[in-house]
N, C-alpha and C. Protein backbone atom coordinates (compact mmCIF):
# COMPACT_ATOMS: atom_id res chain seq x y z
N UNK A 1 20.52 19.44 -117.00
CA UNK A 1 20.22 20.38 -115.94
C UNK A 1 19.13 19.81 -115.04
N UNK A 2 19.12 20.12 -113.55
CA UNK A 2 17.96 19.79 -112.64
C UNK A 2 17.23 20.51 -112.57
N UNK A 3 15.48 19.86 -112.73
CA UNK A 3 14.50 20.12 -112.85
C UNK A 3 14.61 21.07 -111.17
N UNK A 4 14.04 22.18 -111.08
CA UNK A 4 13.73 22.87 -109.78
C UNK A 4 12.92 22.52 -108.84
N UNK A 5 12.37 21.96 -109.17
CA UNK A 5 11.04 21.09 -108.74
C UNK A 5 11.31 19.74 -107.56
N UNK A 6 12.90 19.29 -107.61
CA UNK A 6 13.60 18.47 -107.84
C UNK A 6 14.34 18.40 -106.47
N UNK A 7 14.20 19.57 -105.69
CA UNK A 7 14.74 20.46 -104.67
C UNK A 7 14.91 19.19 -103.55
N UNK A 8 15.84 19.25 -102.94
CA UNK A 8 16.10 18.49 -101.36
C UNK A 8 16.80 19.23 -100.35
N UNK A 9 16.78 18.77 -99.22
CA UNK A 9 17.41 19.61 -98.24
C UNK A 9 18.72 19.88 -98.27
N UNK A 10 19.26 18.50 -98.98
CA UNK A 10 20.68 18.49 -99.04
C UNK A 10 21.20 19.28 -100.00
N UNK A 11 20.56 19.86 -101.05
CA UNK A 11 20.96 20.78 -102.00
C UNK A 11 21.33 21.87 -101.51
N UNK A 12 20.42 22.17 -100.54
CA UNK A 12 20.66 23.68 -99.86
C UNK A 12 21.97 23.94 -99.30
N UNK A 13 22.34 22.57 -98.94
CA UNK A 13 24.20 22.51 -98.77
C UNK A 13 25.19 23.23 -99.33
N UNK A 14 24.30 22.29 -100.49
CA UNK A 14 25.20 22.61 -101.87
C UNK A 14 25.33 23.94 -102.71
N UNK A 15 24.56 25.17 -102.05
CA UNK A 15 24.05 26.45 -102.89
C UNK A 15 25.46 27.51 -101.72
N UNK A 16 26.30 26.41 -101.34
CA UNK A 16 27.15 27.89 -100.70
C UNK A 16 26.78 28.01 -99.36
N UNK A 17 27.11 29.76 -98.72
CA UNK A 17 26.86 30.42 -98.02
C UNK A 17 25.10 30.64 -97.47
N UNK A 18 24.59 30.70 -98.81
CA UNK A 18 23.41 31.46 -99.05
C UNK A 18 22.65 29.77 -98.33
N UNK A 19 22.65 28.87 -99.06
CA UNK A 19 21.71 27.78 -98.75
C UNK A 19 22.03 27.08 -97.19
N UNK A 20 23.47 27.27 -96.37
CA UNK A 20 23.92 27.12 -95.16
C UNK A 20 23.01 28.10 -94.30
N UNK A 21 23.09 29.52 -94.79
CA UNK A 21 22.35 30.28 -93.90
C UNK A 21 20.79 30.11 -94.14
N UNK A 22 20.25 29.54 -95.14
CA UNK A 22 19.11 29.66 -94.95
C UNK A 22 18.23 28.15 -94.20
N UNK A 23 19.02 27.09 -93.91
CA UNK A 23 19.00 25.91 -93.40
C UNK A 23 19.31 26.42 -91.93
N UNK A 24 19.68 26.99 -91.09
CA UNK A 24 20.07 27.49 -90.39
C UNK A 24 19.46 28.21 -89.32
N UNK A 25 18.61 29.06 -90.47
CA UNK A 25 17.21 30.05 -90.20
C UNK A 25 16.26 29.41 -90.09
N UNK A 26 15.81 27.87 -90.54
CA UNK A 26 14.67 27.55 -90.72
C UNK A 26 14.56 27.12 -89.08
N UNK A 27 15.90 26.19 -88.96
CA UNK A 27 16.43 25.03 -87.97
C UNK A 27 16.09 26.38 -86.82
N UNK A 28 16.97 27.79 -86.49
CA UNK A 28 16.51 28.17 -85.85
C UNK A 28 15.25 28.98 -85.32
N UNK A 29 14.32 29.22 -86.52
CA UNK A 29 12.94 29.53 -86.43
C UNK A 29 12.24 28.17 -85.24
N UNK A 30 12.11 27.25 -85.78
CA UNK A 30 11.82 26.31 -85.22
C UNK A 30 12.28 25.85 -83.69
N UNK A 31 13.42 26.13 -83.92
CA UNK A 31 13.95 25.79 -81.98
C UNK A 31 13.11 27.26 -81.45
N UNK A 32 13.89 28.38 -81.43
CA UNK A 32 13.84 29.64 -80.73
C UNK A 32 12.21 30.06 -81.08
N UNK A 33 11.00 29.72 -82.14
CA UNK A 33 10.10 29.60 -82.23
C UNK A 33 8.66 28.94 -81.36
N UNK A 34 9.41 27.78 -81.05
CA UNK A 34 8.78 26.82 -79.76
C UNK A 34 9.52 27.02 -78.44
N UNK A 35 9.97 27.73 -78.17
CA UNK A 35 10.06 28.70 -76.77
C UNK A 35 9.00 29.72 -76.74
N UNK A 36 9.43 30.10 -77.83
CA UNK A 36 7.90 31.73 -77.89
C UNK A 36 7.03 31.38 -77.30
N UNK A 37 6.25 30.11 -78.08
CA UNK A 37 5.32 29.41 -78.26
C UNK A 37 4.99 28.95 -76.69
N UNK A 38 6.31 27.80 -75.82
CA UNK A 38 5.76 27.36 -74.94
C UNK A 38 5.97 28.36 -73.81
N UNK A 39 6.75 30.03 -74.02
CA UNK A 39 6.59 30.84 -72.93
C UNK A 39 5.22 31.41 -73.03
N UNK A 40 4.32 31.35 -74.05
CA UNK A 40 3.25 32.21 -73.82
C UNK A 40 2.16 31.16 -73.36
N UNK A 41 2.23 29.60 -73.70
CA UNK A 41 1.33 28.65 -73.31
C UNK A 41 1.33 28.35 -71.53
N UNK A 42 2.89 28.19 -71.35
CA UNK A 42 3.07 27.32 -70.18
C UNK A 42 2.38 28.05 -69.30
N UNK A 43 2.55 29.67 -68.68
CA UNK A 43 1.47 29.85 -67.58
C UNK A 43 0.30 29.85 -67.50
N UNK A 44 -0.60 29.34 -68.52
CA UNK A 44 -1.79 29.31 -68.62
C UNK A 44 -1.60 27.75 -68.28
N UNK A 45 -1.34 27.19 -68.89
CA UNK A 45 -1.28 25.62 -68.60
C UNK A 45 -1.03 25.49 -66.95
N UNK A 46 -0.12 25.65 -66.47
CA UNK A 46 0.45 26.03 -64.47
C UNK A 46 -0.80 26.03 -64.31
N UNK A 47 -1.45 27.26 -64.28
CA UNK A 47 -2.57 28.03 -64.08
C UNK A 47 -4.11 27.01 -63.94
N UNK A 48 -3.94 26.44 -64.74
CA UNK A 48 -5.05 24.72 -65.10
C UNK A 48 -4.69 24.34 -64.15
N UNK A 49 -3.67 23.38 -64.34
CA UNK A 49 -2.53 22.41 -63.14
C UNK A 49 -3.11 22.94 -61.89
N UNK A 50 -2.85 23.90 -61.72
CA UNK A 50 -3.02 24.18 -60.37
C UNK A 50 -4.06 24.38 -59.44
N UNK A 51 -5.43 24.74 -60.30
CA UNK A 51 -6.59 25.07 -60.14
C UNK A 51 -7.16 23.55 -59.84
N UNK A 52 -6.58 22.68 -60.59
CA UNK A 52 -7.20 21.44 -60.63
C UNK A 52 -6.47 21.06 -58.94
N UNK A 53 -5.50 20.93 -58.74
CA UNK A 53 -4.65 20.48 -57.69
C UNK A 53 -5.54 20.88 -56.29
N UNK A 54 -5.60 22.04 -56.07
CA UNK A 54 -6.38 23.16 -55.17
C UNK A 54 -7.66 22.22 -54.89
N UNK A 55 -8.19 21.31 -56.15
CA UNK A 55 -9.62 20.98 -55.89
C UNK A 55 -9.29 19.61 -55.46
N UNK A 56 -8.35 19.17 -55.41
CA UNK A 56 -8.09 17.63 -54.89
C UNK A 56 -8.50 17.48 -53.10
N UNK A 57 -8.73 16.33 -52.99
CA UNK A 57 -8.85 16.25 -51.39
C UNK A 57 -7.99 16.21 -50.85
N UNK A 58 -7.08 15.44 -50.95
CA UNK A 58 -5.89 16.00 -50.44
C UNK A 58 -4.63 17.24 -50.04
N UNK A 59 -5.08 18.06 -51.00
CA UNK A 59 -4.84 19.64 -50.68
C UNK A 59 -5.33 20.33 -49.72
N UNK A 60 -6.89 19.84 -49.67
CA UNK A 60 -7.74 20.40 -48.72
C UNK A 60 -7.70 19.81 -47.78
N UNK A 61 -7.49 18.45 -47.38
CA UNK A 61 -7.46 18.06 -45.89
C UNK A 61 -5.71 18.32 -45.36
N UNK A 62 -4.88 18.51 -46.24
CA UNK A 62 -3.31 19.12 -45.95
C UNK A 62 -3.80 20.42 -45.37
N UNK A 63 -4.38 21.19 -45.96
CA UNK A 63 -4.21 22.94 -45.51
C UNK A 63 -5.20 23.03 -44.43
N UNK A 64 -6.22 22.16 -44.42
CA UNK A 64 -7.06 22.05 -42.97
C UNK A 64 -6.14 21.22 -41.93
N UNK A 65 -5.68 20.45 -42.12
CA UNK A 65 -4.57 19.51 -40.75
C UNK A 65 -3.52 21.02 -40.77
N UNK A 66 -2.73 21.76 -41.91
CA UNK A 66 -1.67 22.52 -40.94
C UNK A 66 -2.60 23.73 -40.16
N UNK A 67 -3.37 24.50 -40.77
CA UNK A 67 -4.15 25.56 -39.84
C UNK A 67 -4.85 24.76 -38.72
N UNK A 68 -4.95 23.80 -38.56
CA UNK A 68 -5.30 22.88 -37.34
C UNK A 68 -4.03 22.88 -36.29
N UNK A 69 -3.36 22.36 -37.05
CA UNK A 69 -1.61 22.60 -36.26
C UNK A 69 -1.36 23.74 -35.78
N UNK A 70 -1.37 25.13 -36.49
CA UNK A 70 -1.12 26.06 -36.34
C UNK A 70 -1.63 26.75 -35.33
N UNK A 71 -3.40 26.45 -35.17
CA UNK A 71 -4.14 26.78 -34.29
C UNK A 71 -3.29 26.08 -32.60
N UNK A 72 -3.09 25.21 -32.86
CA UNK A 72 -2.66 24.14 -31.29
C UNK A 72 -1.34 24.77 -31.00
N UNK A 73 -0.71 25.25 -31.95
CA UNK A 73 0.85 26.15 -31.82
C UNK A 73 0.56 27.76 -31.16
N UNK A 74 -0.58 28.23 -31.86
CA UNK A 74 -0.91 29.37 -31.54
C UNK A 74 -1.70 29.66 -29.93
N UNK A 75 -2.36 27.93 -29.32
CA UNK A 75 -2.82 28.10 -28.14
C UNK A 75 -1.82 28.01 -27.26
N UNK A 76 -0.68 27.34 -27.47
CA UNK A 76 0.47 26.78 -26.43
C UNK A 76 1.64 28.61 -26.46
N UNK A 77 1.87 28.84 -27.94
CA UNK A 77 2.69 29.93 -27.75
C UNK A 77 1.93 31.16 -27.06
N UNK A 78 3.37 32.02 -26.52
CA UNK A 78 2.91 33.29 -26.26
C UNK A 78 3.96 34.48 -26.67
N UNK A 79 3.57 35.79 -26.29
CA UNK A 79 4.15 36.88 -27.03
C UNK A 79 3.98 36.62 -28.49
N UNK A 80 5.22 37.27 -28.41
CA UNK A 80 5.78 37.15 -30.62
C UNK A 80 5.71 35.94 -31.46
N UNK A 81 6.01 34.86 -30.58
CA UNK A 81 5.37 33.88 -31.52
C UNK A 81 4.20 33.46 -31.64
N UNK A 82 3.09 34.09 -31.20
CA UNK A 82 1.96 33.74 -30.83
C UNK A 82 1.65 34.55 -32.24
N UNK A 83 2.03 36.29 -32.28
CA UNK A 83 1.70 37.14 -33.60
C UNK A 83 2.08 36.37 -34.50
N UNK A 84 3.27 35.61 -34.68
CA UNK A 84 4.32 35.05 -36.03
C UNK A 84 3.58 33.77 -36.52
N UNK A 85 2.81 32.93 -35.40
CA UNK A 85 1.93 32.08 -35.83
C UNK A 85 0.61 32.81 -36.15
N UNK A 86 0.11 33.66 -35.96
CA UNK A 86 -1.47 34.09 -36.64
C UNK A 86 -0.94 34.78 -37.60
N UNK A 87 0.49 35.49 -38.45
CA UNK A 87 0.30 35.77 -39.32
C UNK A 87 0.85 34.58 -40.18
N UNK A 88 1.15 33.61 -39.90
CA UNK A 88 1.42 32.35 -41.10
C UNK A 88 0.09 31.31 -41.47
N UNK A 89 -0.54 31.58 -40.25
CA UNK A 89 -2.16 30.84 -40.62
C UNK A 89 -3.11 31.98 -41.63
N UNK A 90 -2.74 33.05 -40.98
CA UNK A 90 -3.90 34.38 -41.98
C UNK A 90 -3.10 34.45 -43.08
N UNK A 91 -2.02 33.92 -43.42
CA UNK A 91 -1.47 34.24 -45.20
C UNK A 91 -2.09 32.33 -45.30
N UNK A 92 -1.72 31.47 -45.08
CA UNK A 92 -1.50 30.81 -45.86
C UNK A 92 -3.30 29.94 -45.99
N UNK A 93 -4.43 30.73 -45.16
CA UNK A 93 -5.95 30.57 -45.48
C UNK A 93 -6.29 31.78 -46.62
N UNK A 94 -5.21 32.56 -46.90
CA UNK A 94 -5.67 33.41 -47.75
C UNK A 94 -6.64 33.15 -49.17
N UNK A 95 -6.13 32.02 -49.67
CA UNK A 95 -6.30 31.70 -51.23
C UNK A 95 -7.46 30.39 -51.08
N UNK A 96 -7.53 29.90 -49.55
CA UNK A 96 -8.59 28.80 -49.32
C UNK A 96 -10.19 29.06 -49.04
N UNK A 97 -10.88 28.49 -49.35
CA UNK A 97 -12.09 28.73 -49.47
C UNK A 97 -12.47 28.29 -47.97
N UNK A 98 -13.20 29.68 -47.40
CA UNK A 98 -13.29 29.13 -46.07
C UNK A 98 -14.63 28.21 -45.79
N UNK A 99 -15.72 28.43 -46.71
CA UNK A 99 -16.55 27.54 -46.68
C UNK A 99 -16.86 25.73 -46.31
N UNK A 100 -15.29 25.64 -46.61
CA UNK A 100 -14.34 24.51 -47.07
C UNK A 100 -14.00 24.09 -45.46
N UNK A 101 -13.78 24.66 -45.06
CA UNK A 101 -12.88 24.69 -43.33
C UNK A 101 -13.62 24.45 -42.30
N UNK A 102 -13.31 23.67 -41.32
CA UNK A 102 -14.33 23.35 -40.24
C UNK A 102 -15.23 24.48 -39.36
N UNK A 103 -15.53 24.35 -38.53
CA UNK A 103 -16.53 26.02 -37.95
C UNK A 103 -15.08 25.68 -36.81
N UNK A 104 -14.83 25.38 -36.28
CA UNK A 104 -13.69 25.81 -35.39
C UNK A 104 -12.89 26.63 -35.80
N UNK A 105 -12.15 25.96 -37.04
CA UNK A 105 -11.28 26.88 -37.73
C UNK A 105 -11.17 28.19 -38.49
N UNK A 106 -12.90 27.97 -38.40
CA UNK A 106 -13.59 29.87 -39.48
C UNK A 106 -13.72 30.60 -38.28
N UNK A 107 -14.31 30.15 -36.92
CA UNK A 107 -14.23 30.95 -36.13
C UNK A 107 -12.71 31.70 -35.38
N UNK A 108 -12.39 30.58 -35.45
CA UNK A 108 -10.16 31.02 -35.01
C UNK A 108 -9.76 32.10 -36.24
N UNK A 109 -9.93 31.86 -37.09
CA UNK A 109 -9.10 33.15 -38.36
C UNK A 109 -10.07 34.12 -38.24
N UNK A 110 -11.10 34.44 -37.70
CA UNK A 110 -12.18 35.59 -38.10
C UNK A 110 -11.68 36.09 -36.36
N UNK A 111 -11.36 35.28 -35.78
CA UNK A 111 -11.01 35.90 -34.21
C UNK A 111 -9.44 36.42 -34.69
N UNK A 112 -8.69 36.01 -35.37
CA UNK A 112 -7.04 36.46 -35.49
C UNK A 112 -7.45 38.21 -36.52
N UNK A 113 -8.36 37.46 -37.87
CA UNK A 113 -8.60 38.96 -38.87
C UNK A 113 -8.86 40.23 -37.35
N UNK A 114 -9.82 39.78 -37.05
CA UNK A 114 -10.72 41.02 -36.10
C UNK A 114 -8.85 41.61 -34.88
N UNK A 115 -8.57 41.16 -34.82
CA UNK A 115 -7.45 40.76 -33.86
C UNK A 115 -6.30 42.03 -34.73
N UNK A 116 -6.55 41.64 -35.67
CA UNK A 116 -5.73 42.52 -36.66
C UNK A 116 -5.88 44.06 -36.81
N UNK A 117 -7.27 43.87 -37.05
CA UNK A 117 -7.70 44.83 -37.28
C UNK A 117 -8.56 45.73 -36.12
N UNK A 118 -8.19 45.19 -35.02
CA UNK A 118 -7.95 46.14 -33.94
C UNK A 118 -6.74 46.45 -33.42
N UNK A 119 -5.81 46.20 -34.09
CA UNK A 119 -4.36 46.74 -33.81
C UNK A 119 -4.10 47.75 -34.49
N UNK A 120 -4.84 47.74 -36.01
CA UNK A 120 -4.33 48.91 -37.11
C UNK A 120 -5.04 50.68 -36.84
């Protein structure tokens, strides 16, 4: 007789129904387990990623060159696209640190906010 002690994976083969399903369960603990795992990690991880990205120079001289653009779009247009460009510069300085931004450009979005908020 075999010692119990003695146990291999491949035995579990060998026990039937019972040792198929329980090879099965382990295999899928482990897959469907590390999803759990990397759905509750990954947006915190993004969340890093991204914070770090935001602080690169290159992010910051990108989002200062397009609200620079935007501004030179917003002096040339008129009517409705003139509104459609100050509301794509006032969303997309939303999340930027204006400290960060030239005095031309803090003074242009604080002239579009005020702009706003004499319309409402």
């Amino acid at each position: 007789m075999k010692d119990p002690d003695d146990w291999t994976w491949g035995d579990a083969w060998s026990h039937g129904p019972r040792g198929a399903i329980f090879v099965l369960a382990i295999i899928a603990i482990f897959v469907f387990g590390g999803l759990g795992i990397y759905k509750y990690f990954a947006p915190a991880k993004e969340e890093i990623r991204r914070e770090v990205y935001e602080e690169t120079k290159s992010y910051q001289d990108g989002t200062i060159r397009d609200l620079d653009n935007l501004r030179l779009e917003w002096l040339k247009a008129e009517g409705t696209n003139k509104t459609a460009i100050a509301d794509i510069a006032l969303h997309r300085s939303v999340d930027f640190p204006e400290d960060r931004l030239p005095v031309d450009l803090r003074n242009w979005l604080a002239e579009l906010r005020e702009g706003r908020e004499s319309e409402d």
